[in-house]
PDB file of N, CA and C in Angstrom:
ATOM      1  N   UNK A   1       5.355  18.747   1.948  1.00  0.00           N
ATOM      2  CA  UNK A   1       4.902  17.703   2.852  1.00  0.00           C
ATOM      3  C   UNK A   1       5.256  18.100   4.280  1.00  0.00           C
ATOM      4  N   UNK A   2       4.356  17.834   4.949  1.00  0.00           N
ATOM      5  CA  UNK A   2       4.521  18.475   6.560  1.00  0.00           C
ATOM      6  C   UNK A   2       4.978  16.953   7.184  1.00  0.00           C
ATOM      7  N   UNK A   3       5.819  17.317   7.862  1.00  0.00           N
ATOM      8  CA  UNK A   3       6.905  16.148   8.744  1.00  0.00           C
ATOM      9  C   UNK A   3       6.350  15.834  10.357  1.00  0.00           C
ATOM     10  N   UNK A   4       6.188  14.856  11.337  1.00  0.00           N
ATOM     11  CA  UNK A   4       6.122  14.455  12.311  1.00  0.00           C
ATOM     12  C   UNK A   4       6.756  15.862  12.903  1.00  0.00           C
ATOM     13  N   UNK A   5       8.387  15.941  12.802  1.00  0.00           N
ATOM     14  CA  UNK A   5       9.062  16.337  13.553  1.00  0.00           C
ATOM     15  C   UNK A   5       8.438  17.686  13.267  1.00  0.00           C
ATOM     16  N   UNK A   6       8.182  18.375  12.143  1.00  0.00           N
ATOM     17  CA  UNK A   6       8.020  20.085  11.974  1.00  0.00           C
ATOM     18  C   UNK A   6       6.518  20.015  13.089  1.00  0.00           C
ATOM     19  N   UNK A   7       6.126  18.988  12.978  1.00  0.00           N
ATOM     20  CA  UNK A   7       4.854  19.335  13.453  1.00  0.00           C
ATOM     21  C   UNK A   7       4.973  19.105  14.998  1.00  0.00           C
ATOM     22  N   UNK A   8       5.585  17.992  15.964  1.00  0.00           N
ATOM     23  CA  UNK A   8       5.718  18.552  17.120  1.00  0.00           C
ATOM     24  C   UNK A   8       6.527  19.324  17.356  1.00  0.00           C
ATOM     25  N   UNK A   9       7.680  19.841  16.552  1.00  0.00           N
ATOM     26  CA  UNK A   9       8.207  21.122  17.451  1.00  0.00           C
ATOM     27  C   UNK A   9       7.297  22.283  17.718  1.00  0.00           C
ATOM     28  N   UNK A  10       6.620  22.862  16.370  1.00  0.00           N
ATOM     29  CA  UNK A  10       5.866  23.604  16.231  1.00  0.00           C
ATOM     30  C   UNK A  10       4.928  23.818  17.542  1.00  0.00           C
ATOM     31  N   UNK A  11       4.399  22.635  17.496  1.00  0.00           N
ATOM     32  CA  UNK A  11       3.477  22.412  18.748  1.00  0.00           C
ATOM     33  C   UNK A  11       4.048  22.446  20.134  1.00  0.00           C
ATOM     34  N   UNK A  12       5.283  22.185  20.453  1.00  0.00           N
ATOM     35  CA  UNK A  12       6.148  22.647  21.374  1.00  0.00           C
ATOM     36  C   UNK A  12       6.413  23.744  21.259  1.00  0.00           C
ATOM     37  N   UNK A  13       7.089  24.458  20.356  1.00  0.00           N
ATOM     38  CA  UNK A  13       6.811  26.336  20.327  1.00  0.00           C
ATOM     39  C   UNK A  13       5.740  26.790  20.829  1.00  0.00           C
ATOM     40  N   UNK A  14       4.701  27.057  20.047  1.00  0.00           N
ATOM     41  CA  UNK A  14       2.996  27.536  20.578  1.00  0.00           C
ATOM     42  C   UNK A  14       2.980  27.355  22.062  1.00  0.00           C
ATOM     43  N   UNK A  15       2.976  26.055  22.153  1.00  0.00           N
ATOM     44  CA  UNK A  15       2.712  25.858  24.225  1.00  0.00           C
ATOM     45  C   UNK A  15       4.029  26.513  24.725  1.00  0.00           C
ATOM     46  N   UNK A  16       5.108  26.655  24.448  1.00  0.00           N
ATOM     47  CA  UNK A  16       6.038  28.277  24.607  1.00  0.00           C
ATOM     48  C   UNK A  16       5.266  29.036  24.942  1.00  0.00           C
ATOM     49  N   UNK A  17       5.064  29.259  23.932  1.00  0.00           N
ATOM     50  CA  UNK A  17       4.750  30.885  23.728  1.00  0.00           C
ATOM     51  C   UNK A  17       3.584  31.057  24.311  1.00  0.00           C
ATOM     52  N   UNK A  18       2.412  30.573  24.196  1.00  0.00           N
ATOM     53  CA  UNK A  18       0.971  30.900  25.221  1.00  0.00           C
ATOM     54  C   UNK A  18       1.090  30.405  26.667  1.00  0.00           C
ATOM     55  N   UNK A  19       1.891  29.886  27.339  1.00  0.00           N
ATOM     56  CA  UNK A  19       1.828  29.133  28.029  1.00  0.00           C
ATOM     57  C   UNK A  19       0.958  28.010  28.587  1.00  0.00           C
ATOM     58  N   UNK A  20       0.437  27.367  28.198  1.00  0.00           N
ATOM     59  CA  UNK A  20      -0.500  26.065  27.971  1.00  0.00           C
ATOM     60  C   UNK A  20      -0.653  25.198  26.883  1.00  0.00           C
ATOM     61  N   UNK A  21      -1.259  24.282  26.809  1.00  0.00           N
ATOM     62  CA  UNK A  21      -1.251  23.124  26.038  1.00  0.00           C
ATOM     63  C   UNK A  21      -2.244  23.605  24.507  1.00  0.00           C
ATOM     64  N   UNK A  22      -1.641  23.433  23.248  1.00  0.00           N
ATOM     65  CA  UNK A  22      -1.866  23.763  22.114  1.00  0.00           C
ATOM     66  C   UNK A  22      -2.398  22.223  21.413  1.00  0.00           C
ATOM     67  N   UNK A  23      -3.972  22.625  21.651  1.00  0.00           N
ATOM     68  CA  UNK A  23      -4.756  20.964  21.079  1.00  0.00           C
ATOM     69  C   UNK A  23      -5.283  20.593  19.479  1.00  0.00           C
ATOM     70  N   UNK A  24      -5.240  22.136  18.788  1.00  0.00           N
ATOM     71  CA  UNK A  24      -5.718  21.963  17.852  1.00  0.00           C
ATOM     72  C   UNK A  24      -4.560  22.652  16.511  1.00  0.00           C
ATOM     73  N   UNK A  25      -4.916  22.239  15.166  1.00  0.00           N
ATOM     74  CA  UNK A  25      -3.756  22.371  14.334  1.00  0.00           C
ATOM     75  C   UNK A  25      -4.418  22.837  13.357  1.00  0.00           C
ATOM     76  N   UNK A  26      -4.014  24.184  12.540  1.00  0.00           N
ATOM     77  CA  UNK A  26      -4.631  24.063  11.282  1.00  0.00           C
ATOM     78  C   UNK A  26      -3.538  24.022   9.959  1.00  0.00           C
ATOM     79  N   UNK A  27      -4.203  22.969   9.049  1.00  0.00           N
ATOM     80  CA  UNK A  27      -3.240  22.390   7.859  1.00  0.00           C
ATOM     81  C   UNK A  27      -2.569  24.290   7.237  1.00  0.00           C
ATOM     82  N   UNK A  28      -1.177  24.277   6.665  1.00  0.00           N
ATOM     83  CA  UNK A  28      -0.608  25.568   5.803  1.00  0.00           C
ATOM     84  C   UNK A  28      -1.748  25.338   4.766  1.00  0.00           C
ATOM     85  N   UNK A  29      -2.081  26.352   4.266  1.00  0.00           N
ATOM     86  CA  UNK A  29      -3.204  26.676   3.228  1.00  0.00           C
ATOM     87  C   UNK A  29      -4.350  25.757   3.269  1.00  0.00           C
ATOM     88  N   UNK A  30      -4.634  25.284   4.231  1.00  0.00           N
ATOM     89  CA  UNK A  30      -5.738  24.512   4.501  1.00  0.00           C
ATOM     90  C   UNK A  30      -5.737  22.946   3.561  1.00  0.00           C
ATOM     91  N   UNK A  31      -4.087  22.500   2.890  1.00  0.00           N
ATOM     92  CA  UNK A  31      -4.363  21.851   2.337  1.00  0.00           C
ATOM     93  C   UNK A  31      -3.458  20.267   3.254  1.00  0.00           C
ATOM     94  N   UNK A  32      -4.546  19.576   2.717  1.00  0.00           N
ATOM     95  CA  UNK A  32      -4.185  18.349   3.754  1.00  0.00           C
ATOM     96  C   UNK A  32      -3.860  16.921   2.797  1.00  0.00           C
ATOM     97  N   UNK A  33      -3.111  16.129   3.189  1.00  0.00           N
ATOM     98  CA  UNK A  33      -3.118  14.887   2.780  1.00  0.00           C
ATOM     99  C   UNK A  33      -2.489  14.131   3.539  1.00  0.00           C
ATOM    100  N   UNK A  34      -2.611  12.336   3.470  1.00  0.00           N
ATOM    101  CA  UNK A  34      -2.171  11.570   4.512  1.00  0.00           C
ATOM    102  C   UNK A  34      -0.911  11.714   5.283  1.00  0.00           C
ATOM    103  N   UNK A  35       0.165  11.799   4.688  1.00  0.00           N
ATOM    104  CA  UNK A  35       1.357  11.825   5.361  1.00  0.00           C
ATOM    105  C   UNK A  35       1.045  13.387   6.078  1.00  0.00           C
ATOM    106  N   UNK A  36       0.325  14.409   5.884  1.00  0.00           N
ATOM    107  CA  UNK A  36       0.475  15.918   6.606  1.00  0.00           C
ATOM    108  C   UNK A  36      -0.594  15.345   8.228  1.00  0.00           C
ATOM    109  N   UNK A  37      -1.471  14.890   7.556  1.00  0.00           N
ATOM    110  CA  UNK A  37      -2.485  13.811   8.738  1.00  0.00           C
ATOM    111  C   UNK A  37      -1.980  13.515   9.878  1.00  0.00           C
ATOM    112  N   UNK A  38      -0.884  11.899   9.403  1.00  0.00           N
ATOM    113  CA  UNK A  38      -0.419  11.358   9.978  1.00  0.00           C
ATOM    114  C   UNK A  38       0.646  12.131  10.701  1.00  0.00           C
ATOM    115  N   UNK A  39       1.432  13.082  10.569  1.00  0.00           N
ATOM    116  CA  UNK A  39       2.122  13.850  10.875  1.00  0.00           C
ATOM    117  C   UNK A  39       1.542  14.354  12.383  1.00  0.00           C
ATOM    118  N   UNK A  40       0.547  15.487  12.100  1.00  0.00           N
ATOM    119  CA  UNK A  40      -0.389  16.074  12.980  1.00  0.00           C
ATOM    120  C   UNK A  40      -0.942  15.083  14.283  1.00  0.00           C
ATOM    121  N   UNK A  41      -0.990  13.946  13.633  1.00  0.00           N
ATOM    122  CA  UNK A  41      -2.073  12.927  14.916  1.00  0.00           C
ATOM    123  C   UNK A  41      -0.362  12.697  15.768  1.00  0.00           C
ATOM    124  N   UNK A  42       0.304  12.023  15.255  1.00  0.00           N
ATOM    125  CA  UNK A  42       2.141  11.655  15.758  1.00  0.00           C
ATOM    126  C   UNK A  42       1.964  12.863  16.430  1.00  0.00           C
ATOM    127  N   UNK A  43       1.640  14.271  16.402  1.00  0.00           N
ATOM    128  CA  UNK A  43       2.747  15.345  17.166  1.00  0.00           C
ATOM    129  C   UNK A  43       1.614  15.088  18.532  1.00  0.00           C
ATOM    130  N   UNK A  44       0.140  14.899  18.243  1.00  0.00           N
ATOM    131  CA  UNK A  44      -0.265  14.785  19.507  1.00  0.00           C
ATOM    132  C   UNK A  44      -1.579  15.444  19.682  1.00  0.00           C
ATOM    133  N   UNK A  45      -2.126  16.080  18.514  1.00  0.00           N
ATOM    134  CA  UNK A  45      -3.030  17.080  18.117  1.00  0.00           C
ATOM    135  C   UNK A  45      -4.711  16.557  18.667  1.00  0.00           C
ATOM    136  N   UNK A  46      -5.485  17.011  18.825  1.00  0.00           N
ATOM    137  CA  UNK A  46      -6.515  16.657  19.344  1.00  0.00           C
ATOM    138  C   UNK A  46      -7.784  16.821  18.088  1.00  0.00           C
ATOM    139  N   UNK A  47      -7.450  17.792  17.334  1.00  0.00           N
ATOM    140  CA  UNK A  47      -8.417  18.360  16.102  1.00  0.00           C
ATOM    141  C   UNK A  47      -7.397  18.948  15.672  1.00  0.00           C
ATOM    142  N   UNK A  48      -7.844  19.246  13.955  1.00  0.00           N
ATOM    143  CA  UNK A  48      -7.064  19.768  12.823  1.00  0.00           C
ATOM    144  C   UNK A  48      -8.248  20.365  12.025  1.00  0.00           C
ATOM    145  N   UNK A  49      -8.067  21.087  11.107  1.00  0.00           N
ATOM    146  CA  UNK A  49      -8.979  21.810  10.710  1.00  0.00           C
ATOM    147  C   UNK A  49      -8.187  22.212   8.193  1.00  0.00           C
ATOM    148  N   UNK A  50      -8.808  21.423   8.130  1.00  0.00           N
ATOM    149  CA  UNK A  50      -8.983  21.949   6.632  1.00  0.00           C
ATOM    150  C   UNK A  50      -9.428  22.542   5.929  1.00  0.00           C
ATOM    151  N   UNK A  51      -9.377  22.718   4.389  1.00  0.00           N
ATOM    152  CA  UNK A  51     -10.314  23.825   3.928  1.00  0.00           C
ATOM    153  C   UNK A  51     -11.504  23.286   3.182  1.00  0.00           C
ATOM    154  N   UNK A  52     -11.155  22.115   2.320  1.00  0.00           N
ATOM    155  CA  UNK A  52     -12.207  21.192   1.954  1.00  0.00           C
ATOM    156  C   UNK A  52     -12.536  19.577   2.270  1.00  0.00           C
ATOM    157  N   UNK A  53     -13.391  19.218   2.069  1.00  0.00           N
ATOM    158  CA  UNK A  53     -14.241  18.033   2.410  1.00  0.00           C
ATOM    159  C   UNK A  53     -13.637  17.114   1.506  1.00  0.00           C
ATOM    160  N   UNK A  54     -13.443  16.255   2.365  1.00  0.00           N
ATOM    161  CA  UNK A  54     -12.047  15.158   1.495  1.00  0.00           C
ATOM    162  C   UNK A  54     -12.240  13.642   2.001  1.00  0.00           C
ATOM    163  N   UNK A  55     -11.593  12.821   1.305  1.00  0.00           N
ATOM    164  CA  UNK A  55     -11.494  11.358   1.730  1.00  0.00           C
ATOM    165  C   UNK A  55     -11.027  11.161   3.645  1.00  0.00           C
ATOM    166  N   UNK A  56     -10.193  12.165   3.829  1.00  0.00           N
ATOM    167  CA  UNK A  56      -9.805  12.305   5.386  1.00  0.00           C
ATOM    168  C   UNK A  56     -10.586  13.436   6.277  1.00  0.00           C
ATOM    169  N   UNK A  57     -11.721  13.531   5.617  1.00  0.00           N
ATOM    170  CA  UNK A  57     -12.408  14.381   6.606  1.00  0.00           C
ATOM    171  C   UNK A  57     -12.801  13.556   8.044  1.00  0.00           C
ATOM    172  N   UNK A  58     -12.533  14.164   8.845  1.00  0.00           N
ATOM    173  CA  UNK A  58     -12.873  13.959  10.334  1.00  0.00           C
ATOM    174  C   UNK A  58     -12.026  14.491  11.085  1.00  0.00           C
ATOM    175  N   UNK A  59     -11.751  13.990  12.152  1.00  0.00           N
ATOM    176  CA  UNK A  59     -11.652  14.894  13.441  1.00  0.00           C
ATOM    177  C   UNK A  59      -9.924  15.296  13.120  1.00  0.00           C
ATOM    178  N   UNK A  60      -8.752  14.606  12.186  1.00  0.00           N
ATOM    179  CA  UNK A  60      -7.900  15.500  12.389  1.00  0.00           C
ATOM    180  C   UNK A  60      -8.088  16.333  10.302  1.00  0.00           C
ATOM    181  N   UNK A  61      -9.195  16.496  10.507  1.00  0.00           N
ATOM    182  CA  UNK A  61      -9.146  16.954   8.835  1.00  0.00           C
ATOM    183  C   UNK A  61     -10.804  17.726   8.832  1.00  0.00           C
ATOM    184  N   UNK A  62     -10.668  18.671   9.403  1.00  0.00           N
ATOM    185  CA  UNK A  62     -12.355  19.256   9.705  1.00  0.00           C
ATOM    186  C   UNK A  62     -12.595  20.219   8.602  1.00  0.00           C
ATOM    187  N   UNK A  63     -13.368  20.098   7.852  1.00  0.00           N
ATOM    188  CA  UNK A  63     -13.508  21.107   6.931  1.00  0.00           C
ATOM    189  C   UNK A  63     -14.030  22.391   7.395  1.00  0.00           C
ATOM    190  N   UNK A  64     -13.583  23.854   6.455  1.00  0.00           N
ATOM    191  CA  UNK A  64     -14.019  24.469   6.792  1.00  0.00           C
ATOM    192  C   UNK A  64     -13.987  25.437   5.559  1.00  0.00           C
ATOM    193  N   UNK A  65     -14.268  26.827   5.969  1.00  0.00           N
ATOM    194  CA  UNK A  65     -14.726  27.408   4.173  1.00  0.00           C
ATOM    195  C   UNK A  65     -13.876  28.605   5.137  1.00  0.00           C
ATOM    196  N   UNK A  66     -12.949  29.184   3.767  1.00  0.00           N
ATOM    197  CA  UNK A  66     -12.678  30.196   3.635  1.00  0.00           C
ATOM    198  C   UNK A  66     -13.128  31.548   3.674  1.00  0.00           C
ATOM    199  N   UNK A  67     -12.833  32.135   4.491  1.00  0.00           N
ATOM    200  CA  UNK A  67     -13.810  33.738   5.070  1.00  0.00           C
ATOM    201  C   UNK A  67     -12.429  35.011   4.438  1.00  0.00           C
ATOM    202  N   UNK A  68     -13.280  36.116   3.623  1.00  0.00           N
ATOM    203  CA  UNK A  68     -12.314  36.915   2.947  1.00  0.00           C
ATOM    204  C   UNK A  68     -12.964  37.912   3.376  1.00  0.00           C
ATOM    205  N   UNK A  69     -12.069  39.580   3.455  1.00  0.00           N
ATOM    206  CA  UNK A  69     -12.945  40.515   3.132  1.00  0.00           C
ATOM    207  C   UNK A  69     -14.179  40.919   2.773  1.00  0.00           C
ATOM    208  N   UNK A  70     -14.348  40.515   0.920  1.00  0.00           N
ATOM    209  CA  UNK A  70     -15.396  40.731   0.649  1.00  0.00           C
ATOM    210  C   UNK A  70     -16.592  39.683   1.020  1.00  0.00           C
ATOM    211  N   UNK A  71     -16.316  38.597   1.321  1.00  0.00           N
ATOM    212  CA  UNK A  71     -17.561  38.202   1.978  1.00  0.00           C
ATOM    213  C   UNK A  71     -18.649  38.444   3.156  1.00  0.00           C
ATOM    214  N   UNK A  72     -20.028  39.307   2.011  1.00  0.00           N
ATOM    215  CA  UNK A  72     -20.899  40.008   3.470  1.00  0.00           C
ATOM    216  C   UNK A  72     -21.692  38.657   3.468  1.00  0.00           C
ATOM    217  N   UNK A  73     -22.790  39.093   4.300  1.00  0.00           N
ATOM    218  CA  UNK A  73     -23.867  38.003   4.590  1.00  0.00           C
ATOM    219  C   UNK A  73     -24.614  37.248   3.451  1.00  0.00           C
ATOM    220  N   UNK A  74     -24.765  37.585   2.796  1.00  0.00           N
ATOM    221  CA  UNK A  74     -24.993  36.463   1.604  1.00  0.00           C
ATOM    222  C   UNK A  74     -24.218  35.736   0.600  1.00  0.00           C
ATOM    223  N   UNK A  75     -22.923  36.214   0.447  1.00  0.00           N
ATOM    224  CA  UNK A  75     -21.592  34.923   0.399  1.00  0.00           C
ATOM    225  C   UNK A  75     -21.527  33.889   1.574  1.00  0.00           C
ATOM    226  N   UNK A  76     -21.709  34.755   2.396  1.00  0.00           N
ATOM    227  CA  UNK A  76     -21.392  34.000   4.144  1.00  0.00           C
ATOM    228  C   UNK A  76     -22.927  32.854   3.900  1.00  0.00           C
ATOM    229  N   UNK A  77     -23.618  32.656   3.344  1.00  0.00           N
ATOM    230  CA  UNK A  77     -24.750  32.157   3.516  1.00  0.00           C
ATOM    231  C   UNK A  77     -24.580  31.225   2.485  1.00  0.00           C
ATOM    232  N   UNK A  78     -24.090  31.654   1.279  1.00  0.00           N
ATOM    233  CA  UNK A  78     -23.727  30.818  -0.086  1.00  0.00           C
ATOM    234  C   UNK A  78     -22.942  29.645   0.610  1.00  0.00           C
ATOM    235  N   UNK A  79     -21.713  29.941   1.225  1.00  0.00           N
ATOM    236  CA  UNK A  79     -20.731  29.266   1.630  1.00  0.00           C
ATOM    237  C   UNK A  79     -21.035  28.083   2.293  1.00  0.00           C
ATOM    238  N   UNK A  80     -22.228  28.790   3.415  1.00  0.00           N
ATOM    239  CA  UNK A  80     -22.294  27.452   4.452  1.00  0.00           C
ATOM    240  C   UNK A  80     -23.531  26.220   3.878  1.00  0.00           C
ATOM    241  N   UNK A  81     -24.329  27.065   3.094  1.00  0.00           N
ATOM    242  CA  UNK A  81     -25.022  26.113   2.367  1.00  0.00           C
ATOM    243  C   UNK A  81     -24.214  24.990   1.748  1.00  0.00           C
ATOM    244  N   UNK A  82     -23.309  25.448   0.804  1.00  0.00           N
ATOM    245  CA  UNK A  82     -22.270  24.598  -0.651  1.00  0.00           C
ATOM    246  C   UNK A  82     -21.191  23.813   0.920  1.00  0.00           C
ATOM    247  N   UNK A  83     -20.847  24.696   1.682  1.00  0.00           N
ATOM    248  CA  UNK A  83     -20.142  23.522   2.655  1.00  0.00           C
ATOM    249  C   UNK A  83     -21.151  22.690   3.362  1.00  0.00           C
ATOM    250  N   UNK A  84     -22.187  22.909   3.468  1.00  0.00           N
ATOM    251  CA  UNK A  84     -23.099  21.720   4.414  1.00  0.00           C
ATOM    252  C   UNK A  84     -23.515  20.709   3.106  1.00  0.00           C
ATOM    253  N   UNK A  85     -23.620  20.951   1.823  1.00  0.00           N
ATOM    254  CA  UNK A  85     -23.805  20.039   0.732  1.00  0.00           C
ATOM    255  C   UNK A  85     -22.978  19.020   0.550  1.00  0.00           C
ATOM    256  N   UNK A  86     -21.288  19.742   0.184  1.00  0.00           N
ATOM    257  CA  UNK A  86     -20.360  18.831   0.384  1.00  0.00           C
ATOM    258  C   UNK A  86     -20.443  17.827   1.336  1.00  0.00           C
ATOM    259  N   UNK A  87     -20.408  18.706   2.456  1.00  0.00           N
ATOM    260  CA  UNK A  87     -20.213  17.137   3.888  1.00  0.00           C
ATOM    261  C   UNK A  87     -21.617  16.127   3.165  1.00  0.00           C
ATOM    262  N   UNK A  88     -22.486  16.490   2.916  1.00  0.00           N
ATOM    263  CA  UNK A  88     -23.383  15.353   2.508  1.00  0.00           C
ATOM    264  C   UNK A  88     -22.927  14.596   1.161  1.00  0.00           C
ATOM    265  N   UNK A  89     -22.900  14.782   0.639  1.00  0.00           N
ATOM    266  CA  UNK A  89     -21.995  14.105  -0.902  1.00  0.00           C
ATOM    267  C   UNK A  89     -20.965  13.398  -0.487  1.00  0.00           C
ATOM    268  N   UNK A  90     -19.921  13.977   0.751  1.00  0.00           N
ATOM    269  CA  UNK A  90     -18.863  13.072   1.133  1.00  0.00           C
ATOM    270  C   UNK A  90     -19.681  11.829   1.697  1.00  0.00           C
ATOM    271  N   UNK A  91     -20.381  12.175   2.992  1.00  0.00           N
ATOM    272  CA  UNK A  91     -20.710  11.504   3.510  1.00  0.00           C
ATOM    273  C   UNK A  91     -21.430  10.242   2.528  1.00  0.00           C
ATOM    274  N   UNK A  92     -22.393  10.556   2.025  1.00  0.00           N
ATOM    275  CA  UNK A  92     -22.886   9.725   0.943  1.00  0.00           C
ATOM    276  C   UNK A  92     -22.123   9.038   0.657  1.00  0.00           C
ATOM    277  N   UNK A  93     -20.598   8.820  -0.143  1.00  0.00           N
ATOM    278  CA  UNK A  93     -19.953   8.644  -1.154  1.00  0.00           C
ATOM    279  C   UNK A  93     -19.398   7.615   0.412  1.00  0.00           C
ATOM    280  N   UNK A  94     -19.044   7.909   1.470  1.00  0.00           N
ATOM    281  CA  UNK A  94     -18.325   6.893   2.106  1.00  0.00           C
ATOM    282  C   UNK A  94     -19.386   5.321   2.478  1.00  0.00           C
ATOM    283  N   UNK A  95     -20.791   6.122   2.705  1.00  0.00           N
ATOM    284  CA  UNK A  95     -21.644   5.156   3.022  1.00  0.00           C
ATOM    285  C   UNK A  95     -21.893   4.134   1.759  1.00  0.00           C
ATOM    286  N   UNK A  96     -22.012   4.588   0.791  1.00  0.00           N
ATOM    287  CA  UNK A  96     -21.992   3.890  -0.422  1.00  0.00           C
ATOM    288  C   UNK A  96     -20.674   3.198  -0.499  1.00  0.00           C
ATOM    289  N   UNK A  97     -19.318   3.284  -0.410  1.00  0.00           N
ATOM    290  CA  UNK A  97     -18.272   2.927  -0.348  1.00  0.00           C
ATOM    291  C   UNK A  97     -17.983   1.750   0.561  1.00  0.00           C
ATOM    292  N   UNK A  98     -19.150   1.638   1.828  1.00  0.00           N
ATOM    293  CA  UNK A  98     -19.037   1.286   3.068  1.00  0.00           C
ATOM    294  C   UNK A  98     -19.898  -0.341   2.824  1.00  0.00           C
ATOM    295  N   UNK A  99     -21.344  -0.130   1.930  1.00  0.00           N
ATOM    296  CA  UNK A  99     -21.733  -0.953   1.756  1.00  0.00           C
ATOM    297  C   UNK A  99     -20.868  -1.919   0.553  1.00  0.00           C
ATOM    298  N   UNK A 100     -20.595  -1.360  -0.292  1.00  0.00           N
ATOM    299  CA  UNK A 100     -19.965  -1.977  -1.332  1.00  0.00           C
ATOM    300  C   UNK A 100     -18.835  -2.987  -1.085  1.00  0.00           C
ATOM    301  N   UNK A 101     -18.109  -2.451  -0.049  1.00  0.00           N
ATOM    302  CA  UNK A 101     -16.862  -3.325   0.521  1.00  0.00           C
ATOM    303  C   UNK A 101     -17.620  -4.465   1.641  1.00  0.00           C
ATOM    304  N   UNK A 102     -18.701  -4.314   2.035  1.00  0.00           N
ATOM    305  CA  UNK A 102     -18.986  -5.333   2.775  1.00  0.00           C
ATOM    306  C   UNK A 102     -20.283  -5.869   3.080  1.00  0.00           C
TER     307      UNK A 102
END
């Protein structure tokens, strides 16, 4: 579990070390959940960046797809397709969620 405090020091290190203001965060192994969230927004973060499309996707939980070695241009193409699907299925699933509650 990632802590308030690990997360603004951290973010106080970085602006150390580059000298300027450090706005964006990406989750350890791209894996995210509320308290790592809430953590990140507390230290001060502007965007965060994840690996999959989740109940907290948005601006501090941005999905994104994993890039390896062997991926040439048609993994790279697989990927962004199956990640632009997901965001629609999420999305779906909240709008449906959205009407249901109200």
């Amino acid at each position: 579990m990632y802590h308030s405090v690990q997360a603004r020091e951290s973010r106080r290190l970085l602006e150390e070390v580059v000298g300027g203001p450090v706005t964006g965060f990406c989750y350890p192994y791209g894996a995210v959940d509320p308290p790592a969230a809430r953590a990140v927004h507390e230290a001060g973060y502007d965007h965060a960046c994840a690996i999959a499309h989740s109940p907290l996707t948005g601006r501090l939980a941005l999905p994104r797809s994993y890039v390896g070695d062997r991926d040439g241009a048609w993994r790279l193409r697989a990927k962004e397709v199956r990640h632009r699907l997901r965001g629609t299925v999420t999305e779906l699933r909240r709008t449906t969620a959205r009407r249901a509650a109200g």
